[in-house]
PDB file of N, CA and C in Angstrom:
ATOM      1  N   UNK A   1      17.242 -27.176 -54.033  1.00  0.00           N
ATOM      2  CA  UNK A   1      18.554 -26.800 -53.492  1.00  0.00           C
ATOM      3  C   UNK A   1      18.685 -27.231 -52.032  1.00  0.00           C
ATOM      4  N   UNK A   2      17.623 -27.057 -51.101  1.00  0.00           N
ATOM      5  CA  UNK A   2      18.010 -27.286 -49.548  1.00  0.00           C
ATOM      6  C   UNK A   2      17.781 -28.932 -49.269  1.00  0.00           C
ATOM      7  N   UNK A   3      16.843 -28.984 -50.445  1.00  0.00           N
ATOM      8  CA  UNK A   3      16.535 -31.098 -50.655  1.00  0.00           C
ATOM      9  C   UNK A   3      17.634 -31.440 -50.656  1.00  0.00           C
ATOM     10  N   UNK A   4      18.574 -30.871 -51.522  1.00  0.00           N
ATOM     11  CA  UNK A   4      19.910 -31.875 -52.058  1.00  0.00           C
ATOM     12  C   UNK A   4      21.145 -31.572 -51.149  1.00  0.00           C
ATOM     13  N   UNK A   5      20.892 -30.286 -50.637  1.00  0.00           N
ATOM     14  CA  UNK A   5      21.950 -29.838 -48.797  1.00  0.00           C
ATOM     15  C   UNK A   5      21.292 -30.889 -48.299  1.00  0.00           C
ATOM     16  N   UNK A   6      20.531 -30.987 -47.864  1.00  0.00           N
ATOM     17  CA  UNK A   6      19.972 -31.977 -46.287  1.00  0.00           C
ATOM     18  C   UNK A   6      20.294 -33.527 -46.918  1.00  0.00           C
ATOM     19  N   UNK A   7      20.325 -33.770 -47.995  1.00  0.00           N
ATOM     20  CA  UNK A   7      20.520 -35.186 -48.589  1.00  0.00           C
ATOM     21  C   UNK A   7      22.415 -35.391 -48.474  1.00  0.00           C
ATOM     22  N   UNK A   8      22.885 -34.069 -48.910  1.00  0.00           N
ATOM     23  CA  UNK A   8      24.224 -34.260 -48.416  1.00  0.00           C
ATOM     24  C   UNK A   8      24.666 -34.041 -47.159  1.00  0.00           C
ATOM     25  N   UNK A   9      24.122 -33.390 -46.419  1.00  0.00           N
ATOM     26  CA  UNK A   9      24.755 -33.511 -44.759  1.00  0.00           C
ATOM     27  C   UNK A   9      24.097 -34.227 -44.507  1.00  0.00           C
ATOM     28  N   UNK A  10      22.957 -35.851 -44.659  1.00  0.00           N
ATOM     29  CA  UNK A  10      23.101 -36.560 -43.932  1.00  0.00           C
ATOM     30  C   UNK A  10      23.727 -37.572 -44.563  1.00  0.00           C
ATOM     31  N   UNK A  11      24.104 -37.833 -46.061  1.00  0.00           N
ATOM     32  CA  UNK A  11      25.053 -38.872 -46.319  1.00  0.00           C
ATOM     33  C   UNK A  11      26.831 -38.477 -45.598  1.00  0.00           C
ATOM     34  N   UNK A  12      26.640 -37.381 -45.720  1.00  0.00           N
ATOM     35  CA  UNK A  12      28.200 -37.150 -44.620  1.00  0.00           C
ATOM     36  C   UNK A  12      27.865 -37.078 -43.591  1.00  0.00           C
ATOM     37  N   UNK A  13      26.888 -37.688 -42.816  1.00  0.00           N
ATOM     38  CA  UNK A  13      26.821 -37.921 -41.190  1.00  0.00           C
ATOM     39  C   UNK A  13      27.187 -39.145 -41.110  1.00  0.00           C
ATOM     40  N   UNK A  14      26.585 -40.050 -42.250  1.00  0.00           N
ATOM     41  CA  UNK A  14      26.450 -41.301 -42.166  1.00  0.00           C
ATOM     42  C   UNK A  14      28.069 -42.017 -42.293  1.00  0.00           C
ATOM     43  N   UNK A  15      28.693 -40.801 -43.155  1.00  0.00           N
ATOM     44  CA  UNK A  15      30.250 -40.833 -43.892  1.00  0.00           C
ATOM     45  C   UNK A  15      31.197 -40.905 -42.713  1.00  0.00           C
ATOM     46  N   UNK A  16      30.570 -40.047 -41.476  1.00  0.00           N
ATOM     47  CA  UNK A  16      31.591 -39.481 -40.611  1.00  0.00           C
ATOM     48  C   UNK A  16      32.355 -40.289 -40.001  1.00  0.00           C
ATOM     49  N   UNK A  17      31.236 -41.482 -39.664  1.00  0.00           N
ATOM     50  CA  UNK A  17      32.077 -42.650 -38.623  1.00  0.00           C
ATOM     51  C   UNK A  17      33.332 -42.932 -39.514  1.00  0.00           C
ATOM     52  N   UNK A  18      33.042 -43.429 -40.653  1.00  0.00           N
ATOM     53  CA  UNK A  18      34.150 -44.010 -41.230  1.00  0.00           C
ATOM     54  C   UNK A  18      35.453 -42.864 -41.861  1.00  0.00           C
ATOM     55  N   UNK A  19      34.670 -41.473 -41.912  1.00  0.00           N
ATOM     56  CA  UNK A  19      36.418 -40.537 -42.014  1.00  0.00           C
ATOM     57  C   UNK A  19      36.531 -40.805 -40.900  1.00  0.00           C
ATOM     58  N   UNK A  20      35.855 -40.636 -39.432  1.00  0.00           N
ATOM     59  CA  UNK A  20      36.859 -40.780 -38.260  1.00  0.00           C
ATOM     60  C   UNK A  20      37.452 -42.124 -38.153  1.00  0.00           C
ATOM     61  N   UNK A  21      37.308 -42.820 -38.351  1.00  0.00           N
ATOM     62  CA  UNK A  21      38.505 -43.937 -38.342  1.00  0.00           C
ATOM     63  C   UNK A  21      39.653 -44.235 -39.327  1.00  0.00           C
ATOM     64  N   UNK A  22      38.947 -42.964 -40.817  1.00  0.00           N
ATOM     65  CA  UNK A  22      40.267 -42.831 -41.469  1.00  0.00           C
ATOM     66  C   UNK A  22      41.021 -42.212 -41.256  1.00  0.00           C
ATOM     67  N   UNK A  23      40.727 -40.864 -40.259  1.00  0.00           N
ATOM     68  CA  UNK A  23      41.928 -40.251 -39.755  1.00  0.00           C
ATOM     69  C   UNK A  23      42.540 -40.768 -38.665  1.00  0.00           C
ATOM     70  N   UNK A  24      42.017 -41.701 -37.962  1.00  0.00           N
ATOM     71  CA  UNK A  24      42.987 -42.120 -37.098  1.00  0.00           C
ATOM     72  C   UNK A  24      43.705 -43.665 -37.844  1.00  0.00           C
ATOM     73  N   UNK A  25      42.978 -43.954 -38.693  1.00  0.00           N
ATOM     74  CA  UNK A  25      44.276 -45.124 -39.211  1.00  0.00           C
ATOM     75  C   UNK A  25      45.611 -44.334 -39.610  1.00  0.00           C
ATOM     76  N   UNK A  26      45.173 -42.775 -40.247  1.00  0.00           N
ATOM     77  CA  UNK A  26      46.064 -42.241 -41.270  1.00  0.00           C
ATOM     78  C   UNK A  26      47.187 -41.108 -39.845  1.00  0.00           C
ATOM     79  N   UNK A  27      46.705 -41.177 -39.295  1.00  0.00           N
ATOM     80  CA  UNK A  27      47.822 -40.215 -37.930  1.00  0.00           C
ATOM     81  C   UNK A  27      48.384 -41.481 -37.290  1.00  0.00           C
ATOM     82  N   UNK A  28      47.577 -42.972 -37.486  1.00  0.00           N
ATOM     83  CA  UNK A  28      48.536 -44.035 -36.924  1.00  0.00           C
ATOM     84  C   UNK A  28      49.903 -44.250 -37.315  1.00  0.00           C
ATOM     85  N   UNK A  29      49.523 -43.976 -39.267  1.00  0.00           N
ATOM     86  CA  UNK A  29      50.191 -44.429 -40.034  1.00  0.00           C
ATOM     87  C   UNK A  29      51.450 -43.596 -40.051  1.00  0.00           C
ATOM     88  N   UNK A  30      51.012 -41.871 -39.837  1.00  0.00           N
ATOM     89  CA  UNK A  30      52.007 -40.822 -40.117  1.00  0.00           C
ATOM     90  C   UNK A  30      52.966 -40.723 -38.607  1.00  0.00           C
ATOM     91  N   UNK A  31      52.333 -41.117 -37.843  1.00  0.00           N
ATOM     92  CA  UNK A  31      53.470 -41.817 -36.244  1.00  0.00           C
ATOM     93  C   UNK A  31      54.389 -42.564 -36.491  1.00  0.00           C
ATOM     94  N   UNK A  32      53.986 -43.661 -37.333  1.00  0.00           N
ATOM     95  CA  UNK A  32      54.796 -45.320 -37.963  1.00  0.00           C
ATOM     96  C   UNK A  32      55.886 -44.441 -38.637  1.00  0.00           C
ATOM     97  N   UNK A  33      55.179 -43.765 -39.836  1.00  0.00           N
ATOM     98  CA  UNK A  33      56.594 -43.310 -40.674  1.00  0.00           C
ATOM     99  C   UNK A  33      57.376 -42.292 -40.161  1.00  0.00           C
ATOM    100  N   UNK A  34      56.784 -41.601 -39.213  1.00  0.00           N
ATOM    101  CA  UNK A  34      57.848 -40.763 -39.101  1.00  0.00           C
ATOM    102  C   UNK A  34      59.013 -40.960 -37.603  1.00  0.00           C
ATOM    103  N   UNK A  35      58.232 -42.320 -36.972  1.00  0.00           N
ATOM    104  CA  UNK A  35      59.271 -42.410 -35.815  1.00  0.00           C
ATOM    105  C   UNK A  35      60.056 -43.599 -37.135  1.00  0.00           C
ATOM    106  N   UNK A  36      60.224 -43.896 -37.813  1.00  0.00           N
ATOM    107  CA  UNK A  36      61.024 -44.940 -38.702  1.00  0.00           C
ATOM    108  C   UNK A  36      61.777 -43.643 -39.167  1.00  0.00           C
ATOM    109  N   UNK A  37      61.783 -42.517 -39.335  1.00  0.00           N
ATOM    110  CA  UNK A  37      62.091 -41.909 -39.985  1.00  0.00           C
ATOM    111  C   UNK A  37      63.604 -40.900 -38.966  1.00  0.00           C
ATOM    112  N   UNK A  38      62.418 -41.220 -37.885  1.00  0.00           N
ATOM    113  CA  UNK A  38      64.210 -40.722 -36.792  1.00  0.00           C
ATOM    114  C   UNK A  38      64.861 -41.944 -36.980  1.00  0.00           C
ATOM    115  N   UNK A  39      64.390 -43.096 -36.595  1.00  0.00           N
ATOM    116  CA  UNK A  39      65.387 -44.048 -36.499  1.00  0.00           C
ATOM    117  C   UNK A  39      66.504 -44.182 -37.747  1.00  0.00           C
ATOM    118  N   UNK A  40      65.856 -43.822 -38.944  1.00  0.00           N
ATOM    119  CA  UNK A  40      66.645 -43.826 -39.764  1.00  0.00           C
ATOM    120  C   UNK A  40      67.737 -42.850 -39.492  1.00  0.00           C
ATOM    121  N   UNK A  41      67.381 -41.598 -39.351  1.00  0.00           N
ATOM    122  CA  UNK A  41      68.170 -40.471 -38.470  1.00  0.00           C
ATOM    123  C   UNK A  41      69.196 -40.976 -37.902  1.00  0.00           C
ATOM    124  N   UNK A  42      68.618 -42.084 -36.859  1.00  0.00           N
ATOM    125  CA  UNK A  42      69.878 -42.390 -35.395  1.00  0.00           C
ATOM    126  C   UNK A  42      70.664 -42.984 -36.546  1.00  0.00           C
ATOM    127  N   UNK A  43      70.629 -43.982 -37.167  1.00  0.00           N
ATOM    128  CA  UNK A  43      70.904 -45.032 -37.595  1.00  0.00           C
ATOM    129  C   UNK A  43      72.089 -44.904 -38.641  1.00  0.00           C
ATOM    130  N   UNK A  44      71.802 -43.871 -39.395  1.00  0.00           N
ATOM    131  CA  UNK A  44      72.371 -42.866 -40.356  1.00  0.00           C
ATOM    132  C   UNK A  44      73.817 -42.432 -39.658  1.00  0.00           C
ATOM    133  N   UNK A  45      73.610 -41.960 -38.597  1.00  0.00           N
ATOM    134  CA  UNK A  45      74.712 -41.213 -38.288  1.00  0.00           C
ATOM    135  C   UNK A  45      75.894 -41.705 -37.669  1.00  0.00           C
TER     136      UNK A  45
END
């Protein structure tokens, strides 16, 4: 049981770099759509 914990917190150490650059591609992405999303707003009206 603590073999296969320590085998998973270090494959999610190893994981981490790459979620942290998926959350910042993915808060890049949710900036993109949602300032498109006022503009649509301005644009709209």
């Amino acid at each position: 049981m603590a073999k296969k914990f320590r085998e998973k917190t270090q494959k999610n150490f190893f994981e981490s770099e790459t979620f942290f650059e998926n959350r910042l591609s993915i808060r890049s992405e949710w900036q993109k759509t949602s300032s498109e999303k006022k503009l649509k707003k301005i644009f709209l009206k």
